[in-house]
N, C-alpha and C. Protein backbone atom coordinates (compact mmCIF):
# COMPACT_ATOMS: atom_id res chain seq x y z
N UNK A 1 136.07 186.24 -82.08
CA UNK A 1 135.12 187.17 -81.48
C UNK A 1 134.21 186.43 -80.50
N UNK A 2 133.56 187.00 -79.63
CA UNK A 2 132.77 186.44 -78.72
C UNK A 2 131.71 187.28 -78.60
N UNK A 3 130.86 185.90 -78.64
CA UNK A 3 129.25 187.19 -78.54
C UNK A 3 129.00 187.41 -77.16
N UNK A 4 128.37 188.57 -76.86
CA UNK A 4 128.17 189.28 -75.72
C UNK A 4 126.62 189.26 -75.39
N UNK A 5 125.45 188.77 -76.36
CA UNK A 5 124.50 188.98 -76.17
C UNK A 5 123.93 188.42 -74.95
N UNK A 6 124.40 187.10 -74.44
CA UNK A 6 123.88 186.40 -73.51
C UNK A 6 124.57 186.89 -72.32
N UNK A 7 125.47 188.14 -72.31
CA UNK A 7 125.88 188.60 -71.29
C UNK A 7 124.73 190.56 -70.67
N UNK A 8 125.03 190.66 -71.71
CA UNK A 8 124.61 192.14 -72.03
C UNK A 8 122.78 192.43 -71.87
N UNK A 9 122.31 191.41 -72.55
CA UNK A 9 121.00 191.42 -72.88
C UNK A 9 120.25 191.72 -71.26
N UNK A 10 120.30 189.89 -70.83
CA UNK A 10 120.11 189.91 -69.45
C UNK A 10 120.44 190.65 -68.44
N UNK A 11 121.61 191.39 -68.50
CA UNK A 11 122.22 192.45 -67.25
C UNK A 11 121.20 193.81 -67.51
N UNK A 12 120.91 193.99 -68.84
CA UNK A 12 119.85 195.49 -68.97
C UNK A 12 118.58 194.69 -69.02
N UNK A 13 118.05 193.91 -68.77
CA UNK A 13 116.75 193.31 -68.74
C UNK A 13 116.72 193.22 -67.07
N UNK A 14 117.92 192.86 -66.37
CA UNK A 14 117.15 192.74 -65.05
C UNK A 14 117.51 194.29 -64.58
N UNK A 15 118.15 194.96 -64.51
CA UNK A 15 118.06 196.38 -64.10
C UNK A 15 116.61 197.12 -64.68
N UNK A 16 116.21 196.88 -65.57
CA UNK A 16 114.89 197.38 -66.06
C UNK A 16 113.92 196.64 -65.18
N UNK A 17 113.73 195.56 -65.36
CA UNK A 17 112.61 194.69 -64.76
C UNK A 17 112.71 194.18 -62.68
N UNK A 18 113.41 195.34 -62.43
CA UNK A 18 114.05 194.73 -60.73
C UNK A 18 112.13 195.61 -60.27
N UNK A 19 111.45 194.53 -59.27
CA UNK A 19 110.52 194.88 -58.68
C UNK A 19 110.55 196.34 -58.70
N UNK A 20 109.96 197.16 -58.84
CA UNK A 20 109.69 198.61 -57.63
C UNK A 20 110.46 199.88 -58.54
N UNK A 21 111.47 199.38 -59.17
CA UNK A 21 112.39 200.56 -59.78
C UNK A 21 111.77 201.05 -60.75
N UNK A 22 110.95 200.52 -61.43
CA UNK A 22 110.01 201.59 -62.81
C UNK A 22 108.85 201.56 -62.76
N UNK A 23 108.60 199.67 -62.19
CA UNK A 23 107.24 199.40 -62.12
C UNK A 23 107.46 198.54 -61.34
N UNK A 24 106.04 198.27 -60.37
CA UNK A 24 105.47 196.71 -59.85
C UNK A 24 104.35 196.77 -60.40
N UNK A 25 104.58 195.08 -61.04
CA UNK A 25 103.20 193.86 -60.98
C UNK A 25 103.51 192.63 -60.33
N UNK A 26 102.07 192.50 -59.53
CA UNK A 26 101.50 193.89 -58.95
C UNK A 26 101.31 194.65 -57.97
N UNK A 27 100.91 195.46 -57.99
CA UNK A 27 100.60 196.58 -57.07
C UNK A 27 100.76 196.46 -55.71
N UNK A 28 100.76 197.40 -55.00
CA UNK A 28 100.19 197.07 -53.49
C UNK A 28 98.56 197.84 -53.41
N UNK A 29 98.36 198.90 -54.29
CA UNK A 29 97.11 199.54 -54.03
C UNK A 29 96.38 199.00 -55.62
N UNK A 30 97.40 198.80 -56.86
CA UNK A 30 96.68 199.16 -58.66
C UNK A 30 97.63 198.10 -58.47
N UNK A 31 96.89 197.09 -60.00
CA UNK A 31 97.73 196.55 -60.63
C UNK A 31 99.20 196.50 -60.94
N UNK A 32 99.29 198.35 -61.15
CA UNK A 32 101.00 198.33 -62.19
C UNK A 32 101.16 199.89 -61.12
N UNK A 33 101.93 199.55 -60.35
CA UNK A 33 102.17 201.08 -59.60
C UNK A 33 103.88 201.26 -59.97
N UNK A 34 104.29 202.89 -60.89
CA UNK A 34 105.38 203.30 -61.72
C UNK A 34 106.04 203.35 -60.36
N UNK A 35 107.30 203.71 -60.03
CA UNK A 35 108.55 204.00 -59.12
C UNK A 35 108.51 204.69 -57.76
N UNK A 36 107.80 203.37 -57.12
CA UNK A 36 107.60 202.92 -55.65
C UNK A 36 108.33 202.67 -54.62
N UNK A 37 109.37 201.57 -55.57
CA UNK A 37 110.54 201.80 -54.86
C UNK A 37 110.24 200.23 -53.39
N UNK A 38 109.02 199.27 -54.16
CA UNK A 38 108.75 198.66 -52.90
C UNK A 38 108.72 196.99 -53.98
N UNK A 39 108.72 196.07 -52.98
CA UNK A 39 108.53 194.81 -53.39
C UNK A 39 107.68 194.23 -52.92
N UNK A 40 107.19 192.80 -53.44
CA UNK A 40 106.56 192.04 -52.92
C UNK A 40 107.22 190.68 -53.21
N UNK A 41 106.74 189.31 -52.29
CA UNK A 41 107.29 187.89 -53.33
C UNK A 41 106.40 187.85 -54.39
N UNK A 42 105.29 188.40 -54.48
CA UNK A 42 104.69 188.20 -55.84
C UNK A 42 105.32 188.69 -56.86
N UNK A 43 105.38 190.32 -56.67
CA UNK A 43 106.04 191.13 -58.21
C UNK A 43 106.88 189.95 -58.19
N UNK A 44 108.04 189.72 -57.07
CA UNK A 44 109.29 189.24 -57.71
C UNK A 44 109.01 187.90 -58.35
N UNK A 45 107.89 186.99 -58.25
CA UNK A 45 107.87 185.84 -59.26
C UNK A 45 107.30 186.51 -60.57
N UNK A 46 106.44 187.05 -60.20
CA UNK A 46 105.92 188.07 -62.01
C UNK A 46 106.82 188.42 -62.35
N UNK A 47 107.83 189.30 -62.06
CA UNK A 47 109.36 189.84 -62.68
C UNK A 47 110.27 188.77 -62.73
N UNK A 48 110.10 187.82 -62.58
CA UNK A 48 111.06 186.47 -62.70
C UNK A 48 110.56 185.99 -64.15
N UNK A 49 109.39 186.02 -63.86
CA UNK A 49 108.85 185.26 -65.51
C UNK A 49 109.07 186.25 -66.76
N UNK A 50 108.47 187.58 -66.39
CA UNK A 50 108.50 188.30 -67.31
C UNK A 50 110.29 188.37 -68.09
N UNK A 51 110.85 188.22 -66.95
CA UNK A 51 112.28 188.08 -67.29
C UNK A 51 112.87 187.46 -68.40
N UNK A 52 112.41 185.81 -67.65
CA UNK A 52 112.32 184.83 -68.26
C UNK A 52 112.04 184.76 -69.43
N UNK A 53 110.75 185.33 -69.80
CA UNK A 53 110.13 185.31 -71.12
C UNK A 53 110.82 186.46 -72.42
N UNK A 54 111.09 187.38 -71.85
CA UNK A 54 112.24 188.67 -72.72
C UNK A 54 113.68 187.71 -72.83
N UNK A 55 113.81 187.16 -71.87
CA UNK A 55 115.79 186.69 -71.94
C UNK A 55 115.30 185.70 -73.61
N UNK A 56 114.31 184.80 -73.49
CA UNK A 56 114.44 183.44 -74.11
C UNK A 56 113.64 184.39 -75.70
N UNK A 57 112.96 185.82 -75.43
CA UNK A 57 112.93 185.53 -76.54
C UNK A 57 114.28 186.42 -77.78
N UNK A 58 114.64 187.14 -77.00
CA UNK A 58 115.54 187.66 -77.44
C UNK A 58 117.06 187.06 -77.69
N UNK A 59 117.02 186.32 -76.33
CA UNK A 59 118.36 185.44 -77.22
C UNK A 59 118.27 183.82 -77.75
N UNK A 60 117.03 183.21 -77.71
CA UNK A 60 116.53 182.26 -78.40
C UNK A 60 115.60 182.49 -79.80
N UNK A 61 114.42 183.16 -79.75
CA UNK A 61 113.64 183.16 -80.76
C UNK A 61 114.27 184.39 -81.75
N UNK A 62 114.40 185.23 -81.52
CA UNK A 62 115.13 186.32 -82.18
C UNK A 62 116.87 186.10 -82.79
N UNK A 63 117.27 185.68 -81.38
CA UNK A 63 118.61 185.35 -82.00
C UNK A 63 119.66 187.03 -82.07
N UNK A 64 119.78 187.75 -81.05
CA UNK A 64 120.61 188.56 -81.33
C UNK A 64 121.86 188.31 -80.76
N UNK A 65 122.69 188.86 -81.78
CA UNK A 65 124.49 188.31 -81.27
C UNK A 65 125.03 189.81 -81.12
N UNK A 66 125.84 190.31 -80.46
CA UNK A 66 127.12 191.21 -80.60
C UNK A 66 128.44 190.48 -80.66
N UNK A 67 128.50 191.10 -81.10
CA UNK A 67 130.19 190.80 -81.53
C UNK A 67 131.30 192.07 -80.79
N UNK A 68 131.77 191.85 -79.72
CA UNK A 68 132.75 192.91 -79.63
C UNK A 68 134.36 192.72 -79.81
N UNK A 69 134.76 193.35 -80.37
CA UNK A 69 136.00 193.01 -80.05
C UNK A 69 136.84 192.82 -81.48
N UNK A 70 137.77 192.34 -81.71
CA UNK A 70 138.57 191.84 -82.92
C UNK A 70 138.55 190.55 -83.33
């Protein structure tokens, strides 16, 4: 079997966390402006870390595996 977590996890973590699509931090006018639809290089280093910090804890500190397959 092969775990999928380090595939799966990250691919729905960055579709959630892509600048502008649900949220930017931050803002161009507020802190956290919902589906804007806009970027900045800032959000995108804040959404780099925040990334960062969900990938490592979910497939480091947590430890989740899938298993697909036979």
């Amino acid at each position: 079997m092969q775990d999928w977590a380090g595939v799966f996890i990250p691919l729905v973590l960055f579709i959630l966390l892509s600048p502008g699509l649900l949220c930017q931090i931050p803002g161009k006018c507020r802190f956290i402006e919902f589906g804007n639809f806009h970027t900045s290089a800032v959000s995108i280093v804040v959404h780099a870390v925040i990334f960062f910090c969900f990938a490592a804890i979910f497939l480091i500190a947590i430890g989740v595996h899938m298993d697909l397959g036979s």
